[in-house]
PDB file of N, CA and C in Angstrom:
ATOM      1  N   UNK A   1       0.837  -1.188   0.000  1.00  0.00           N
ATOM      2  CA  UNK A   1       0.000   0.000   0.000  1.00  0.00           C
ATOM      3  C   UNK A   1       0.872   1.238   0.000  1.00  0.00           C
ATOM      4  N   UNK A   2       0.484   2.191  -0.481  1.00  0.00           N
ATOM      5  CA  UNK A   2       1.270   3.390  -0.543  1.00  0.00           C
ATOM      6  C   UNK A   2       0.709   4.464   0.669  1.00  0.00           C
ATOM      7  N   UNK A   3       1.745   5.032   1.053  1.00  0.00           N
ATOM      8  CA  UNK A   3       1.622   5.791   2.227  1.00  0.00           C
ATOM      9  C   UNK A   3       0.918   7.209   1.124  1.00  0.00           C
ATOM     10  N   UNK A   4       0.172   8.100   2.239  1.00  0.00           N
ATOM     11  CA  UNK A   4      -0.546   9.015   1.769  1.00  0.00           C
ATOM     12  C   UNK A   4       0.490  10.416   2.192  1.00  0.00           C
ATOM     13  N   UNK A   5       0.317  11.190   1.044  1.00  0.00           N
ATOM     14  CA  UNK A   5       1.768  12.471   1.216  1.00  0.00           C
ATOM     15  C   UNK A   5       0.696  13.677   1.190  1.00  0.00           C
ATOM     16  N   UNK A   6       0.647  14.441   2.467  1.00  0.00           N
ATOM     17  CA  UNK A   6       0.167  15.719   2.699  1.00  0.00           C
ATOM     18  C   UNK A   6       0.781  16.792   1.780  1.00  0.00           C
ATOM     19  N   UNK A   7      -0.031  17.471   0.944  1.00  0.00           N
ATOM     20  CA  UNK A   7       0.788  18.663   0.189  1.00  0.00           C
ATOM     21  C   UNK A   7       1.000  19.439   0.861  1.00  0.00           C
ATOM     22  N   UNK A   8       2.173  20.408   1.266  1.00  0.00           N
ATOM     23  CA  UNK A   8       2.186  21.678   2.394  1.00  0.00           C
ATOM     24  C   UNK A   8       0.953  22.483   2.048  1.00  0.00           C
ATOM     25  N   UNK A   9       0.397  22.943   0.920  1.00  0.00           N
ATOM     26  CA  UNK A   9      -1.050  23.981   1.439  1.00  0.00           C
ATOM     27  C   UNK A   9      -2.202  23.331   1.687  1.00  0.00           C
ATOM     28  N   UNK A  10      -2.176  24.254   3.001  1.00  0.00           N
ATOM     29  CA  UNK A  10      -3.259  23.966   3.841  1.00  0.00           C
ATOM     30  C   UNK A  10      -4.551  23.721   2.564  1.00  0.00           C
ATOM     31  N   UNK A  11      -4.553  24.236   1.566  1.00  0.00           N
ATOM     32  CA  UNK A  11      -5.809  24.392   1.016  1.00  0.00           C
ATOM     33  C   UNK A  11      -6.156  23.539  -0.075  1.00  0.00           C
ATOM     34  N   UNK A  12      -4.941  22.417   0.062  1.00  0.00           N
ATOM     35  CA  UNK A  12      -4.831  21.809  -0.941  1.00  0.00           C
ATOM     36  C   UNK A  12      -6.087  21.055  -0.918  1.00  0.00           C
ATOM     37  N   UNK A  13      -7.003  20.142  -1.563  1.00  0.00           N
ATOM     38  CA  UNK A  13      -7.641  19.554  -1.668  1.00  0.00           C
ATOM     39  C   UNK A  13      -7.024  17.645  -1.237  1.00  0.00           C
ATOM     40  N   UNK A  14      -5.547  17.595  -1.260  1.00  0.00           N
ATOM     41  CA  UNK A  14      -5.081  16.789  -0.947  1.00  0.00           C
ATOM     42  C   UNK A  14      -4.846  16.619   0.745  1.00  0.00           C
ATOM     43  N   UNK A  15      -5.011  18.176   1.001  1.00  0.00           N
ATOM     44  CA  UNK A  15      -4.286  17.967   2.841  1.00  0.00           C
ATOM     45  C   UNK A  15      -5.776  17.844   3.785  1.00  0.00           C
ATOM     46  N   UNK A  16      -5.781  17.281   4.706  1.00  0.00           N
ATOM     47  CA  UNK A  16      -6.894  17.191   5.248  1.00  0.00           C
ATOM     48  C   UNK A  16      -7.331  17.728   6.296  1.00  0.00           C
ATOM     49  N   UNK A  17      -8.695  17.729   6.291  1.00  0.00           N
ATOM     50  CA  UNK A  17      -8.566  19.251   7.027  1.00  0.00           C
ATOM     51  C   UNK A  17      -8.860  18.623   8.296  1.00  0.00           C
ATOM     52  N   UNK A  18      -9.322  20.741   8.711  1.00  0.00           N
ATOM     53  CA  UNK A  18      -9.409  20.612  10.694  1.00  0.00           C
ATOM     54  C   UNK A  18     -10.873  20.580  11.002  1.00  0.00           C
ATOM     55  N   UNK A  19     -11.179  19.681  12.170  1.00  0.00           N
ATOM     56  CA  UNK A  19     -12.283  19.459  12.126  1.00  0.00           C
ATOM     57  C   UNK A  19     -13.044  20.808  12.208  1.00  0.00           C
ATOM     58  N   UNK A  20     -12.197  21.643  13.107  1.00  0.00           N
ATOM     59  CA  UNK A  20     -13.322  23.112  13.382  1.00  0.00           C
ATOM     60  C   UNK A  20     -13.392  23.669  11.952  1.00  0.00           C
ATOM     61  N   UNK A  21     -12.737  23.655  11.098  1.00  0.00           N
ATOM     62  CA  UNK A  21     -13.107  24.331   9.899  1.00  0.00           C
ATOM     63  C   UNK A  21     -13.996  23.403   8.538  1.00  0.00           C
ATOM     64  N   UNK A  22     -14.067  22.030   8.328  1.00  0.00           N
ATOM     65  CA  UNK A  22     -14.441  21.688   8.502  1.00  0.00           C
ATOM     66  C   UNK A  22     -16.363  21.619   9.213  1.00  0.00           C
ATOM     67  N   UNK A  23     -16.252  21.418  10.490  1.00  0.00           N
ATOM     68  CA  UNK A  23     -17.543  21.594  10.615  1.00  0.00           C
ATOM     69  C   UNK A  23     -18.278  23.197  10.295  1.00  0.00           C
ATOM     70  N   UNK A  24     -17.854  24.124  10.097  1.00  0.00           N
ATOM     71  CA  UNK A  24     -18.097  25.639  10.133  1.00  0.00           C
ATOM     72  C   UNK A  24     -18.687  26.010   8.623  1.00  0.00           C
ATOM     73  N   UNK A  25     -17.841  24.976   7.913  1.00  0.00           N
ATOM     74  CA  UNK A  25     -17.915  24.810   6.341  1.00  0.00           C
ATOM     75  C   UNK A  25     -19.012  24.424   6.038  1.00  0.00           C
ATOM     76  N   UNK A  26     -19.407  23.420   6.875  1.00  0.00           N
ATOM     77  CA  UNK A  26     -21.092  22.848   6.518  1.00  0.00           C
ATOM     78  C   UNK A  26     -21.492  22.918   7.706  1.00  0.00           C
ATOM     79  N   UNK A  27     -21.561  23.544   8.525  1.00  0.00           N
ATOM     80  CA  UNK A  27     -22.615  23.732   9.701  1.00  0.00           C
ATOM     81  C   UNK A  27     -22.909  22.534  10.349  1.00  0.00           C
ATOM     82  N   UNK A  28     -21.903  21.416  10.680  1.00  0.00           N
ATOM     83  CA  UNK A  28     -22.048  20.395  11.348  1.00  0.00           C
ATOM     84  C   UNK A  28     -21.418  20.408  12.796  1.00  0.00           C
ATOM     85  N   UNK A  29     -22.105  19.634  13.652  1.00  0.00           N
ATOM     86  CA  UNK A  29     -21.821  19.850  14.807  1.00  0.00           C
ATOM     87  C   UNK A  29     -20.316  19.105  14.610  1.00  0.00           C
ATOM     88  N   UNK A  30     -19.575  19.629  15.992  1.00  0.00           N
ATOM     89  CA  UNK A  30     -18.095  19.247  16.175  1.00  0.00           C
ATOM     90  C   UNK A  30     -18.089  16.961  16.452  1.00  0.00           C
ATOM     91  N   UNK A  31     -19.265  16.569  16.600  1.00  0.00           N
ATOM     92  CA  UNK A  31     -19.187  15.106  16.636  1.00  0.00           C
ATOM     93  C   UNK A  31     -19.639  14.538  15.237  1.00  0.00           C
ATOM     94  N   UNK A  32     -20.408  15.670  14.391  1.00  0.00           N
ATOM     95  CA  UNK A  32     -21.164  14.685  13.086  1.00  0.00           C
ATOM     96  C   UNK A  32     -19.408  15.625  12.138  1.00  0.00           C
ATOM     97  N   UNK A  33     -18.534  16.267  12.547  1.00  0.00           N
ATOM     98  CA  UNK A  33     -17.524  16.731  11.979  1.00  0.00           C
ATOM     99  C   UNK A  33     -16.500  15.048  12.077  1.00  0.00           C
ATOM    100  N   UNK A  34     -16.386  14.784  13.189  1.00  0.00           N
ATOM    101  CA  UNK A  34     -15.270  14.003  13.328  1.00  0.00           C
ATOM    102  C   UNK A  34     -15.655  12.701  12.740  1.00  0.00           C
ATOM    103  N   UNK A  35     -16.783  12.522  12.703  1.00  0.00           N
ATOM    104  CA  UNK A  35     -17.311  11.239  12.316  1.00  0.00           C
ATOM    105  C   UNK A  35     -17.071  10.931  10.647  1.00  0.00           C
ATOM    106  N   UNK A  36     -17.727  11.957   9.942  1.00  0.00           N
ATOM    107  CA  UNK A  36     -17.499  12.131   8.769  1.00  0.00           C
ATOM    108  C   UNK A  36     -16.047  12.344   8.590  1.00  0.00           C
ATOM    109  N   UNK A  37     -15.167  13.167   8.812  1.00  0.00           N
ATOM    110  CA  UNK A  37     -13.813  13.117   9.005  1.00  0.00           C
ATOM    111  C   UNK A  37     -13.008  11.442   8.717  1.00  0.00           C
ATOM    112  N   UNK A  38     -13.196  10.942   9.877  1.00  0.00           N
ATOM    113  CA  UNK A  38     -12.896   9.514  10.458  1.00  0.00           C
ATOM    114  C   UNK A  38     -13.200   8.624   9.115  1.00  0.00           C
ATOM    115  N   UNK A  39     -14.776   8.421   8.732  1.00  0.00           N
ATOM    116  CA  UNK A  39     -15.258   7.566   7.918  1.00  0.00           C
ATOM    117  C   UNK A  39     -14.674   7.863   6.852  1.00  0.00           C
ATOM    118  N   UNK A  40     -14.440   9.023   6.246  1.00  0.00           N
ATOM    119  CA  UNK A  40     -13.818   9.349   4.776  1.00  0.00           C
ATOM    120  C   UNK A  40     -12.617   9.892   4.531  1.00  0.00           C
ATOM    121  N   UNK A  41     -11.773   9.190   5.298  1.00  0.00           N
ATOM    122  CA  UNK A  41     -10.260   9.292   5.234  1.00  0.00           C
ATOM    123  C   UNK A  41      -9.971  11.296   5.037  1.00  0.00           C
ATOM    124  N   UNK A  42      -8.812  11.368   4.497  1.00  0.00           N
ATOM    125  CA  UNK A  42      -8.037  12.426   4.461  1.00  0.00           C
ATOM    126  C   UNK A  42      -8.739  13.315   2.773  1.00  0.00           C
ATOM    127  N   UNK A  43      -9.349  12.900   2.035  1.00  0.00           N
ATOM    128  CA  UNK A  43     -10.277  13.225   0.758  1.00  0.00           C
ATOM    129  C   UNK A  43     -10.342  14.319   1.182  1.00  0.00           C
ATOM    130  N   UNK A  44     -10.558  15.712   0.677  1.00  0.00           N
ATOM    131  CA  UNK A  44     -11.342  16.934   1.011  1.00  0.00           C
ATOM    132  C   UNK A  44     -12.510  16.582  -0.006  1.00  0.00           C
ATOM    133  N   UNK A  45     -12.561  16.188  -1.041  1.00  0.00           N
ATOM    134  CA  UNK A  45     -13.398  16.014  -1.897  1.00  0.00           C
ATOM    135  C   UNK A  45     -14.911  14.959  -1.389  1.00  0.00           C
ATOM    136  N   UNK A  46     -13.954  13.505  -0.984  1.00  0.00           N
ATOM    137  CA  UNK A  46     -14.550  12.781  -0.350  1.00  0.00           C
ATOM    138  C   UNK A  46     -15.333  13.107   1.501  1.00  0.00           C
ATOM    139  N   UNK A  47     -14.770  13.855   1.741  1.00  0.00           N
ATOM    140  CA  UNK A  47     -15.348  14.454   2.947  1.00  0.00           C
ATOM    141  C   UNK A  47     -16.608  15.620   2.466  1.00  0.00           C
ATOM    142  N   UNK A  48     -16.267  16.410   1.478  1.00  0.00           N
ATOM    143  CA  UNK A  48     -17.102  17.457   1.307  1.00  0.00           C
ATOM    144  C   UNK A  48     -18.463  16.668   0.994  1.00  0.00           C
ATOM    145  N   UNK A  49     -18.737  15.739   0.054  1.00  0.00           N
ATOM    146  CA  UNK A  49     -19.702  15.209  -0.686  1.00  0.00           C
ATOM    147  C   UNK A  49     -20.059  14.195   0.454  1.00  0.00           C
ATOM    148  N   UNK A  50     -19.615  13.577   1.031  1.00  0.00           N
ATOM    149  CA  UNK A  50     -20.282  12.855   2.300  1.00  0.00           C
ATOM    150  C   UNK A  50     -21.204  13.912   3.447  1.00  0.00           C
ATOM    151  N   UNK A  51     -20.338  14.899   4.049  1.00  0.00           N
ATOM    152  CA  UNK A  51     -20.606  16.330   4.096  1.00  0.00           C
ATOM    153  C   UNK A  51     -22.233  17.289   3.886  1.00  0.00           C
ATOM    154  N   UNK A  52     -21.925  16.848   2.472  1.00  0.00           N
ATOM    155  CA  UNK A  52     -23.669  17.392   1.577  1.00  0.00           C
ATOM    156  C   UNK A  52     -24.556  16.484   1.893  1.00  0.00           C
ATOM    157  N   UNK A  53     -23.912  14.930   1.679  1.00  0.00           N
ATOM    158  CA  UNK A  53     -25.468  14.249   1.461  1.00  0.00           C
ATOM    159  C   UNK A  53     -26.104  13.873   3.010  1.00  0.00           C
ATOM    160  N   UNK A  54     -25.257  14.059   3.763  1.00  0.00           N
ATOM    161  CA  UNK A  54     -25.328  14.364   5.466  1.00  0.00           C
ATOM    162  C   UNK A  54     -26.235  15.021   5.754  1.00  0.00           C
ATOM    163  N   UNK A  55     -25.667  16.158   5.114  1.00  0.00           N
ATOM    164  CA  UNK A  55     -27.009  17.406   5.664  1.00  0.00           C
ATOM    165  C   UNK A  55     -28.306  17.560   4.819  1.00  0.00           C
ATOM    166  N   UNK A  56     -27.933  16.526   3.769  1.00  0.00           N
ATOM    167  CA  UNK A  56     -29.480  16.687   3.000  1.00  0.00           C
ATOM    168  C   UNK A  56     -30.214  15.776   3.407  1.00  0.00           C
ATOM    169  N   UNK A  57     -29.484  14.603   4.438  1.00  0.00           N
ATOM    170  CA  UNK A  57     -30.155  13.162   4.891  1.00  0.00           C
ATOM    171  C   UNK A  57     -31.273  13.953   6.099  1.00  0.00           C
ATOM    172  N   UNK A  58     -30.214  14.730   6.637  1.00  0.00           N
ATOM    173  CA  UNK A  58     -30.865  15.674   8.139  1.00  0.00           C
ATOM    174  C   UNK A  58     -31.878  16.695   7.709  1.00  0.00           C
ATOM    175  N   UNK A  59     -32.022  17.292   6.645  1.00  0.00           N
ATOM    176  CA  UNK A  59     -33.423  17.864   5.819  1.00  0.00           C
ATOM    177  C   UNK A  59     -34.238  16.896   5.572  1.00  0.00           C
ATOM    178  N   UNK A  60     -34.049  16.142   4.757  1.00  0.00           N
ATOM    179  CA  UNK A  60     -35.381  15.366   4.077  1.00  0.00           C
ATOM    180  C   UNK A  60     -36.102  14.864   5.266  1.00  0.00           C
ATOM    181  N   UNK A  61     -34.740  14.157   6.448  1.00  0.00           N
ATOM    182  CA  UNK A  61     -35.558  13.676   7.855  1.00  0.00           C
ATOM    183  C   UNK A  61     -36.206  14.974   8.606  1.00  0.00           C
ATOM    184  N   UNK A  62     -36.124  16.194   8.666  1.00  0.00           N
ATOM    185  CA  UNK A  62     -36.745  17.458   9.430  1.00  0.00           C
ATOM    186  C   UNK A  62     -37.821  17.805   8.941  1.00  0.00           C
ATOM    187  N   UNK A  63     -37.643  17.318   6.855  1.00  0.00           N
ATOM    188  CA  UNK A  63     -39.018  17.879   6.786  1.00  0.00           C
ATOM    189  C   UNK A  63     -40.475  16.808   6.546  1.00  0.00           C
ATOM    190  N   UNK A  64     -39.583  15.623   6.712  1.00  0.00           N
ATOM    191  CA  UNK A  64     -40.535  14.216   6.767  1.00  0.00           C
ATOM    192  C   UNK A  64     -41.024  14.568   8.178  1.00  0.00           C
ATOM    193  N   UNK A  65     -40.719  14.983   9.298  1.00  0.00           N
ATOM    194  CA  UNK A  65     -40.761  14.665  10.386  1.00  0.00           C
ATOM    195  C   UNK A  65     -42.087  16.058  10.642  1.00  0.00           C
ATOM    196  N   UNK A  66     -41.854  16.771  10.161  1.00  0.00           N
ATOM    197  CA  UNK A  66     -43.141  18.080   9.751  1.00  0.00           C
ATOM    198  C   UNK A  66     -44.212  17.742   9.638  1.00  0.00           C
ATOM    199  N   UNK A  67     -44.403  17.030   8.449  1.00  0.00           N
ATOM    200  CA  UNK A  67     -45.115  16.414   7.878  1.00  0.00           C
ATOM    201  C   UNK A  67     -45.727  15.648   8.457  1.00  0.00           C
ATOM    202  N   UNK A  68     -45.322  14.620   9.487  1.00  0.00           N
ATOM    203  CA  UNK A  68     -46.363  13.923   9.811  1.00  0.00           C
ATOM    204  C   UNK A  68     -47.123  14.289  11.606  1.00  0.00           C
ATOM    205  N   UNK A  69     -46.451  15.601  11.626  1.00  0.00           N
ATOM    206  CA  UNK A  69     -47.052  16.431  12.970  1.00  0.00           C
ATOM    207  C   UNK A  69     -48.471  17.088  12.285  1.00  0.00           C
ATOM    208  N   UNK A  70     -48.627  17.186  11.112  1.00  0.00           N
ATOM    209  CA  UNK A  70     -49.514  18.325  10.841  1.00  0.00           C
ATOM    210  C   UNK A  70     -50.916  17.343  10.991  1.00  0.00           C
TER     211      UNK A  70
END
């Protein structure tokens, strides 16, 4: 297996990020940050898009959950 090489900028899409920035980025709490973090390795790409469909899982469930109060 090949070891994984951090590019020095921070902004690289290769270096991985911090959880506080990170969660701030998508408005996730500091535990649904680390989790996603954890599960999708060092990816910024792969974190971002796990990231989205996260918070669209936590909509569709907020507004299913509306829905059946009314």
């Amino acid at each position: 297996m090949g070891r994984f090489r951090e590019n020095p900028d921070p902004e690289s899409n290769d270096h991985p990020y911090d959880q506080k920035h990170f969660a701030a980025k998508h408005g996730l709490t500091a535990k649904a940050a680390e989790v996603i973090l954890l599960a999708n390795g060092p990816s910024r790409v792969a974190c971002d898009a796990a990231a989205r469909a996260f918070v669209q899982a936590i909509g569709v469930r907020s507004d299913t959950s509306k829905q059946r109060r009314r």
